[in-house]
N, C-alpha and C. Protein backbone atom coordinates (compact mmCIF):
# COMPACT_ATOMS: atom_id res chain seq x y z
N UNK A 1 6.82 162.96 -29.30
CA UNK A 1 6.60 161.71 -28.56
C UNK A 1 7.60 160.64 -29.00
N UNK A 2 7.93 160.68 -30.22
CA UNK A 2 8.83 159.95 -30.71
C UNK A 2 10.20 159.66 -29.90
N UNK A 3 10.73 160.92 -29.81
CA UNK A 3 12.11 161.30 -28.69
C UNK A 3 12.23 160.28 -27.33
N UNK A 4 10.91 160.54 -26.60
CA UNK A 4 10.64 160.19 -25.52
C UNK A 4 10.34 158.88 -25.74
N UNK A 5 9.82 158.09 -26.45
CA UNK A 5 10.00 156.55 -26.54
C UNK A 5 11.80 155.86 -26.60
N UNK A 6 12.58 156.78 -27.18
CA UNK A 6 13.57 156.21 -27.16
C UNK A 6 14.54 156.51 -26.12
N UNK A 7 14.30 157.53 -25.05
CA UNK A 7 14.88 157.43 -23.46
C UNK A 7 14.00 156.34 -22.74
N UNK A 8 12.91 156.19 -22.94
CA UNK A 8 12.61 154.88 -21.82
C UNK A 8 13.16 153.90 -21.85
N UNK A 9 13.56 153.13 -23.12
CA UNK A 9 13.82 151.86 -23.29
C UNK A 9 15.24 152.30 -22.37
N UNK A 10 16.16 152.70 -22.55
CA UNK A 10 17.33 153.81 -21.93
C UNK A 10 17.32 153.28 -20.79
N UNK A 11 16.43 154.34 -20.02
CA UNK A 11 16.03 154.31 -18.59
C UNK A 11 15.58 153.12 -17.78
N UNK A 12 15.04 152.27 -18.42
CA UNK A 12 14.42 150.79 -17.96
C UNK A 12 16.02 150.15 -18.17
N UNK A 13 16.64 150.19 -19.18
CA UNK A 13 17.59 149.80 -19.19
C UNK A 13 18.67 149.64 -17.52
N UNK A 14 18.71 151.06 -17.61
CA UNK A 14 19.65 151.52 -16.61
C UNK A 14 18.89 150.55 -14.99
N UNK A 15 17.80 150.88 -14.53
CA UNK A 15 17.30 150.33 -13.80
C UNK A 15 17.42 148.96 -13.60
N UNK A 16 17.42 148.07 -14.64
CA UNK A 16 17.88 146.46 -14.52
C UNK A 16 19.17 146.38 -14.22
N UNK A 17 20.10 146.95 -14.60
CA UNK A 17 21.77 146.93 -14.37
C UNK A 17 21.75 147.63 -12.55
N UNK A 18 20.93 148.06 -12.45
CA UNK A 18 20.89 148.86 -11.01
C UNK A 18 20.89 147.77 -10.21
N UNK A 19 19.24 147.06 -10.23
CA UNK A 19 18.47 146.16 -9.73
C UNK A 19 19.68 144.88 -9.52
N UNK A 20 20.44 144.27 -10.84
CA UNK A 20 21.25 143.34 -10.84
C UNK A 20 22.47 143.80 -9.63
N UNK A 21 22.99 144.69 -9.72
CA UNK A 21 23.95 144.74 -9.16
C UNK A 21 23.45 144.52 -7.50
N UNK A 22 21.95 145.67 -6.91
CA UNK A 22 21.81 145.35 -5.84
C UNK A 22 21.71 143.60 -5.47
N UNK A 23 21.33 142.75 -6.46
CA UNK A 23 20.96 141.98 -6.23
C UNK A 23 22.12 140.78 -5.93
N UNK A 24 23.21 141.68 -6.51
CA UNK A 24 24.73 140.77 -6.58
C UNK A 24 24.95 141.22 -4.75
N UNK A 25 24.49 142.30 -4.82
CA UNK A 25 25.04 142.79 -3.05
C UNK A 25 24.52 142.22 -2.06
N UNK A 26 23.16 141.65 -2.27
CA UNK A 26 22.82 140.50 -1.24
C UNK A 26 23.33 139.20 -1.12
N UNK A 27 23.43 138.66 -2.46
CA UNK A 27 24.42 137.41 -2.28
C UNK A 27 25.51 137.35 -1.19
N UNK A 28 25.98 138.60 -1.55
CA UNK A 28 27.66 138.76 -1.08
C UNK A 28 27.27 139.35 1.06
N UNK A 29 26.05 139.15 1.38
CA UNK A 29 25.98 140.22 2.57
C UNK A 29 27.04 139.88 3.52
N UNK A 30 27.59 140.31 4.33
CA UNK A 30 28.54 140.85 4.94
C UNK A 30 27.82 140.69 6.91
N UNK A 31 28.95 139.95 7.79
CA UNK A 31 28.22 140.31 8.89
C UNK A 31 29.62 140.42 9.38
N UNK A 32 29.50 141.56 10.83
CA UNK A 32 30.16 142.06 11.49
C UNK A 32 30.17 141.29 13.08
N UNK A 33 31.26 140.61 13.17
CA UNK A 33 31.27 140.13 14.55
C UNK A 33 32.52 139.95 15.28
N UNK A 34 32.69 139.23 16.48
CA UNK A 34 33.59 139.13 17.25
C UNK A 34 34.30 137.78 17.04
N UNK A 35 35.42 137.55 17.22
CA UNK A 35 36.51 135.95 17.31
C UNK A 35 36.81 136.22 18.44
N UNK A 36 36.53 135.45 19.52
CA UNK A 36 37.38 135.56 20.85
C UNK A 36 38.14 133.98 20.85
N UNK A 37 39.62 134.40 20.94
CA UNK A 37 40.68 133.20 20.71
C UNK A 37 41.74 133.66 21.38
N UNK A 38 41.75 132.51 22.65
CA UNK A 38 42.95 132.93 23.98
C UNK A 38 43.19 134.00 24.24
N UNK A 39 42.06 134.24 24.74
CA UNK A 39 41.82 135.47 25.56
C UNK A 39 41.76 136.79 24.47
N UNK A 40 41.81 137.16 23.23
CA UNK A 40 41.77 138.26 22.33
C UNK A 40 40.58 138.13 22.01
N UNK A 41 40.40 139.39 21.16
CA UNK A 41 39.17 139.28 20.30
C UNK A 41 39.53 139.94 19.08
N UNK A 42 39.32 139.28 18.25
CA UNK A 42 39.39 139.83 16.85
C UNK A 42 37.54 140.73 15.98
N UNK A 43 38.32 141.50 15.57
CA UNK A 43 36.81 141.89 14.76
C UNK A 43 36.89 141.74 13.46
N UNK A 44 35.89 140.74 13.21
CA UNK A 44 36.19 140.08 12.01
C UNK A 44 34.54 140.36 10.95
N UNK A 45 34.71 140.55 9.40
CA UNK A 45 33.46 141.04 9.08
C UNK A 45 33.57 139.60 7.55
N UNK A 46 32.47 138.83 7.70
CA UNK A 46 32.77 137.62 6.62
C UNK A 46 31.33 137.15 6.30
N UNK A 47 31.18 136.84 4.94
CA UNK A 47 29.79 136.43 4.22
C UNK A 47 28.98 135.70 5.10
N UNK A 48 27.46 136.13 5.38
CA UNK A 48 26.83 135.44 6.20
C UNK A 48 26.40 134.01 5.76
N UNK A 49 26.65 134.01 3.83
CA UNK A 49 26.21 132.59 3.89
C UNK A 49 27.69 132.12 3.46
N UNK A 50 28.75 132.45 3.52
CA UNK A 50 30.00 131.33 3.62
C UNK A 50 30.07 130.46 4.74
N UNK A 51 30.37 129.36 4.42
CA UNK A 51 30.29 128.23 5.42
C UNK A 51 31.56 128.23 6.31
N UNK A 52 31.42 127.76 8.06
CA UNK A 52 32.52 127.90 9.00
C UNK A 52 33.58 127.21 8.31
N UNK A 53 33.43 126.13 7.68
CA UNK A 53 34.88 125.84 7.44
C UNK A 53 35.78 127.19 6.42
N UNK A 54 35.32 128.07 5.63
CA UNK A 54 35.69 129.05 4.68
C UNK A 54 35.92 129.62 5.67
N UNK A 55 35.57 130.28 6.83
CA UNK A 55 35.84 131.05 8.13
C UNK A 55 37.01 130.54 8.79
N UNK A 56 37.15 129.51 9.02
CA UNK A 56 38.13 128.82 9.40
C UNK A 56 39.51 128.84 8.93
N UNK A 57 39.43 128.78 7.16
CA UNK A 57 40.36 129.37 6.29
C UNK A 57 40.76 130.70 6.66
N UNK A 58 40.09 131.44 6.59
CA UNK A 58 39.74 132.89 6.76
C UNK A 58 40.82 133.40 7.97
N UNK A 59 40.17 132.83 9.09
CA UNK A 59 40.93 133.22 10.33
C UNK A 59 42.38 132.24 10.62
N UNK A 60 42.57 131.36 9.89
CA UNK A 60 43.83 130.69 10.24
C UNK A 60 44.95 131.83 9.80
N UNK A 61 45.02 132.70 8.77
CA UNK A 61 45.88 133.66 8.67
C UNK A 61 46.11 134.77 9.96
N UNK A 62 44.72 134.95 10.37
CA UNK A 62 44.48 135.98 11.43
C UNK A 62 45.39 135.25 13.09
N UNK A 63 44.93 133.86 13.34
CA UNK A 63 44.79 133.97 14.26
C UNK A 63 46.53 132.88 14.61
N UNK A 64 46.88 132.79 13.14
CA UNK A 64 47.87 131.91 13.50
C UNK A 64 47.99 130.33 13.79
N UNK A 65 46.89 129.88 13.60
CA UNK A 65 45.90 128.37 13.93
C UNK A 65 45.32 127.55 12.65
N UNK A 66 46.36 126.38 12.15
CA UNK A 66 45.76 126.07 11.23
C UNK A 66 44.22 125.25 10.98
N UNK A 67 43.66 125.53 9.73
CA UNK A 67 41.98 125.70 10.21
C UNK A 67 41.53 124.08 10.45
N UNK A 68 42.71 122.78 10.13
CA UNK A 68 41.79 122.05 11.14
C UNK A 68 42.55 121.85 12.14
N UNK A 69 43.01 123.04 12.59
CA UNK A 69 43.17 122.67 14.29
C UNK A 69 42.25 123.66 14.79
N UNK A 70 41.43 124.17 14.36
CA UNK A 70 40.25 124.69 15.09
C UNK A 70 39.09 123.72 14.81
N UNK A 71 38.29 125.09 16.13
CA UNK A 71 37.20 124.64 16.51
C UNK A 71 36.30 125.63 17.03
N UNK A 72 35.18 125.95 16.05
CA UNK A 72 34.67 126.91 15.97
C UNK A 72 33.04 126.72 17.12
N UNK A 73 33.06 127.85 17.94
CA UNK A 73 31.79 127.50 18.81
C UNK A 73 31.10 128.34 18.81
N UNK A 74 29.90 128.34 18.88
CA UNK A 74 28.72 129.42 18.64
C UNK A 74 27.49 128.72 19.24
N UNK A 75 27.35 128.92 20.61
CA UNK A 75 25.92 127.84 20.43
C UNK A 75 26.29 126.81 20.49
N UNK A 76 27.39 126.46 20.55
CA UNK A 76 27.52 125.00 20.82
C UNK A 76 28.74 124.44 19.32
N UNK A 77 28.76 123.96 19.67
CA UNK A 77 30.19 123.50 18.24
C UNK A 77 29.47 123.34 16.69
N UNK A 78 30.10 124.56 15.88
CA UNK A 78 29.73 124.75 14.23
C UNK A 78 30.05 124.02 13.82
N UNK A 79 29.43 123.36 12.83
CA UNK A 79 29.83 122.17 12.04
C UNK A 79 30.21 123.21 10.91
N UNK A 80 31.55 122.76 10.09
CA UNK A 80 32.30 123.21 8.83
C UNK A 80 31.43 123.84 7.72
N UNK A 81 30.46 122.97 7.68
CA UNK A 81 29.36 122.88 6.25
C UNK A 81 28.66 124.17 6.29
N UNK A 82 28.17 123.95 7.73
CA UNK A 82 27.13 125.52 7.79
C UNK A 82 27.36 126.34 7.58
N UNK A 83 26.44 127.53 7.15
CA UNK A 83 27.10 128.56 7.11
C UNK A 83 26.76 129.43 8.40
N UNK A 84 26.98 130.75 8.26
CA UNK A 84 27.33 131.85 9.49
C UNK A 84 25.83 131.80 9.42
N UNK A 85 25.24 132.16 8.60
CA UNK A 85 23.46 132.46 8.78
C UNK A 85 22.97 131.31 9.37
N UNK A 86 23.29 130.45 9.28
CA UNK A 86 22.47 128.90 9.97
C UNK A 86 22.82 128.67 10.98
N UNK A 87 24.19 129.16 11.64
CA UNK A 87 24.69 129.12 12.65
C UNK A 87 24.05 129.96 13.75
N UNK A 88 23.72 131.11 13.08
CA UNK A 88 23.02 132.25 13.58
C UNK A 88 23.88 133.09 13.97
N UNK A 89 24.66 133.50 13.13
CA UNK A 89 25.98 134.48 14.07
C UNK A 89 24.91 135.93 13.32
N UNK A 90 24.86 136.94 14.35
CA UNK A 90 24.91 138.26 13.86
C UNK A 90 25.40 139.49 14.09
N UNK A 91 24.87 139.99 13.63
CA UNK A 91 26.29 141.83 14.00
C UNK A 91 26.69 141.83 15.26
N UNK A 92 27.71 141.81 15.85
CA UNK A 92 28.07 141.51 17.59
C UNK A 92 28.18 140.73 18.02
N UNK A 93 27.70 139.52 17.37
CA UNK A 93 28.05 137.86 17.83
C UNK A 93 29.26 137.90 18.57
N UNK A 94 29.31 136.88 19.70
CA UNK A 94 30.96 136.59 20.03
C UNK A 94 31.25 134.95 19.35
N UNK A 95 31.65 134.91 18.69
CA UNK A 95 32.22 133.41 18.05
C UNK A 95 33.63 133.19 18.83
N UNK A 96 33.44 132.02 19.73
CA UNK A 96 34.62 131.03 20.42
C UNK A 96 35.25 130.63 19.31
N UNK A 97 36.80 130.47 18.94
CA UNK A 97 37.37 129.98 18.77
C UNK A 97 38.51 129.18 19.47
N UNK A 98 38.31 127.53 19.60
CA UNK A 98 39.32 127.33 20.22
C UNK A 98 40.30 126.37 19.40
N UNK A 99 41.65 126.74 19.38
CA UNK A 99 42.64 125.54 18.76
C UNK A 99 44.06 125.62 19.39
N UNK A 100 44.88 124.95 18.87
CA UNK A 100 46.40 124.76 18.83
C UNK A 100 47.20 125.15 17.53
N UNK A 101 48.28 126.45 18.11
CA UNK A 101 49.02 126.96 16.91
C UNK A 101 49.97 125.81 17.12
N UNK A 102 50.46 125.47 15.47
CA UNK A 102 51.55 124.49 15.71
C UNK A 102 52.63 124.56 16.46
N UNK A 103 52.79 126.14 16.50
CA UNK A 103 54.17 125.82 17.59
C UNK A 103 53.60 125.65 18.69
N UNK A 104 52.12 125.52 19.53
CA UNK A 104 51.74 124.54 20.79
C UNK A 104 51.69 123.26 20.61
N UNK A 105 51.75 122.81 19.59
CA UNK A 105 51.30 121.22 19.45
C UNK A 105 52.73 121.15 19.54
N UNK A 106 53.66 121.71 18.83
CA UNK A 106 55.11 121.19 19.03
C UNK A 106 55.95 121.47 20.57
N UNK A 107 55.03 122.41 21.43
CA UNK A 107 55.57 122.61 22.43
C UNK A 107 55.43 121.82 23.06
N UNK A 108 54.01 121.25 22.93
CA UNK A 108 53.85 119.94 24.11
C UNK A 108 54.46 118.57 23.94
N UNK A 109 54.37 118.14 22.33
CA UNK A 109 55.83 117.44 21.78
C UNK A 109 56.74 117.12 22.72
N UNK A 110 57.38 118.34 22.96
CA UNK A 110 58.97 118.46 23.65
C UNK A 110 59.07 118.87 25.46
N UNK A 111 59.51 118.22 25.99
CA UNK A 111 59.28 117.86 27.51
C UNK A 111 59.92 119.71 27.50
N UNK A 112 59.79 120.36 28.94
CA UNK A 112 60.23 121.39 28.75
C UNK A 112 61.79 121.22 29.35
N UNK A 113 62.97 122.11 28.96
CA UNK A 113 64.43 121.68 29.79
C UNK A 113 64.21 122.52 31.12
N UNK A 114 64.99 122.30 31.75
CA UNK A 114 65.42 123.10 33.07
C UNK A 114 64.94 125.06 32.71
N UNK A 115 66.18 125.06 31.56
CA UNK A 115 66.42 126.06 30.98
C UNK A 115 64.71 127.20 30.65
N UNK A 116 63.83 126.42 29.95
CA UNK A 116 62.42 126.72 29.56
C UNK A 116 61.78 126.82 30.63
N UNK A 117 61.93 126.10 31.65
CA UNK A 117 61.03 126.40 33.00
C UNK A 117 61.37 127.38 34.17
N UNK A 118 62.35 128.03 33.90
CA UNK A 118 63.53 129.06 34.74
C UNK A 118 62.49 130.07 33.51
N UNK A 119 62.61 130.03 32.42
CA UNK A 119 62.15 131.33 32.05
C UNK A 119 60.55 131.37 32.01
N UNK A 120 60.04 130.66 31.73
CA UNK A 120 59.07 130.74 32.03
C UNK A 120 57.87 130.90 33.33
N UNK A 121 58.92 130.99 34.59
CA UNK A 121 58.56 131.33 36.09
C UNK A 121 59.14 132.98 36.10
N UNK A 122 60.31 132.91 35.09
CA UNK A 122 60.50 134.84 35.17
C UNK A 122 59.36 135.36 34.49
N UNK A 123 59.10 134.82 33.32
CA UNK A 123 57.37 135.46 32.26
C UNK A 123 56.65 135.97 33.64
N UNK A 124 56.12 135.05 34.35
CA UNK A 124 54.96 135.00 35.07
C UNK A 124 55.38 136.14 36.22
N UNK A 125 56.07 136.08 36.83
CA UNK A 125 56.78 137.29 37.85
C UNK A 125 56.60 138.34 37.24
N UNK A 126 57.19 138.57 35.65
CA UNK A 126 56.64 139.67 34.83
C UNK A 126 55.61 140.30 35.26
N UNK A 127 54.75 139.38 34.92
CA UNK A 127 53.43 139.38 34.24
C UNK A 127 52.75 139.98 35.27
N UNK A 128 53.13 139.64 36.67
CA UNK A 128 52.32 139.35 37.81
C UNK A 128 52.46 141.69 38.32
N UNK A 129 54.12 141.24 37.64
CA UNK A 129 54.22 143.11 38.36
C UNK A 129 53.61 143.73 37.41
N UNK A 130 53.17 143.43 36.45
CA UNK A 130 52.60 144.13 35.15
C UNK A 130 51.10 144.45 35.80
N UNK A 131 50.68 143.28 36.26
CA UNK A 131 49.37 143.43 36.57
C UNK A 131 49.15 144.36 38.08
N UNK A 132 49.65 144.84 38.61
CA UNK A 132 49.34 145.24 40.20
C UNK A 132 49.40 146.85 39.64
């Protein structure tokens, strides 16, 4: 009996380091959803309790949009602070993103030349035989 008193303490052991770690894995939970931003969709998977503005961080690499030139919508416009769980985003969510990449803010800046509007009526002709 002796033997066997000194694997339990062991075994209880092991079980708390178990327990801790699951317990580190909820902190950290994970949700799976959609970014739809000009017309794409990104699939994006980010802490349900990190707050939109950390999302915002998050996707400015992704989406090319620095994060306060977004504007995150879910339900109506996310405030920064909240997080994804309060927001209510869940597995499949579609999260709106709408902003301006700097090179749009600088496009509108600059009147367009002759030159920019000749190509930009060929884009669209492109575009147009692309689509039929």
């Amino acid at each position: 009996t002796a033997g066997m008193e000194v694997t339990e303490p062991v075994e209880k052991i092991d079980t708390t380091v178990a327990v801790a770690d699951g317990g580190e894995m909820e902190i950290k939970e994970k949700v799976e959803f959609k970014v739809v931003f000009n017309k794409k969709k990104y699939d994006i998977s980010f802490g349900l309790d990190d707050n939109i503005g950390a999302l915002k961080v998050h996707l400015a690499e992704i989406i090319n949009v620095p994060n306060t030139m977004q504007k995150v919508m879910f339900k109506g416009l996310a405030k920064d602070e909240m997080s994804l769980r309060q927001v209510g985003v869940v597995k499949g969510s579609k999260v709106m993103v709408v902003g301006s990449t700097l090179s749009d803010v600088l496009e509108v800046a600059k009147k367009p030349t002759v030159q920019q509007l000749k190509e930009a009526a060929q884009e669209e002709t492109v575009k147009e035989a692309w689509a039929e």
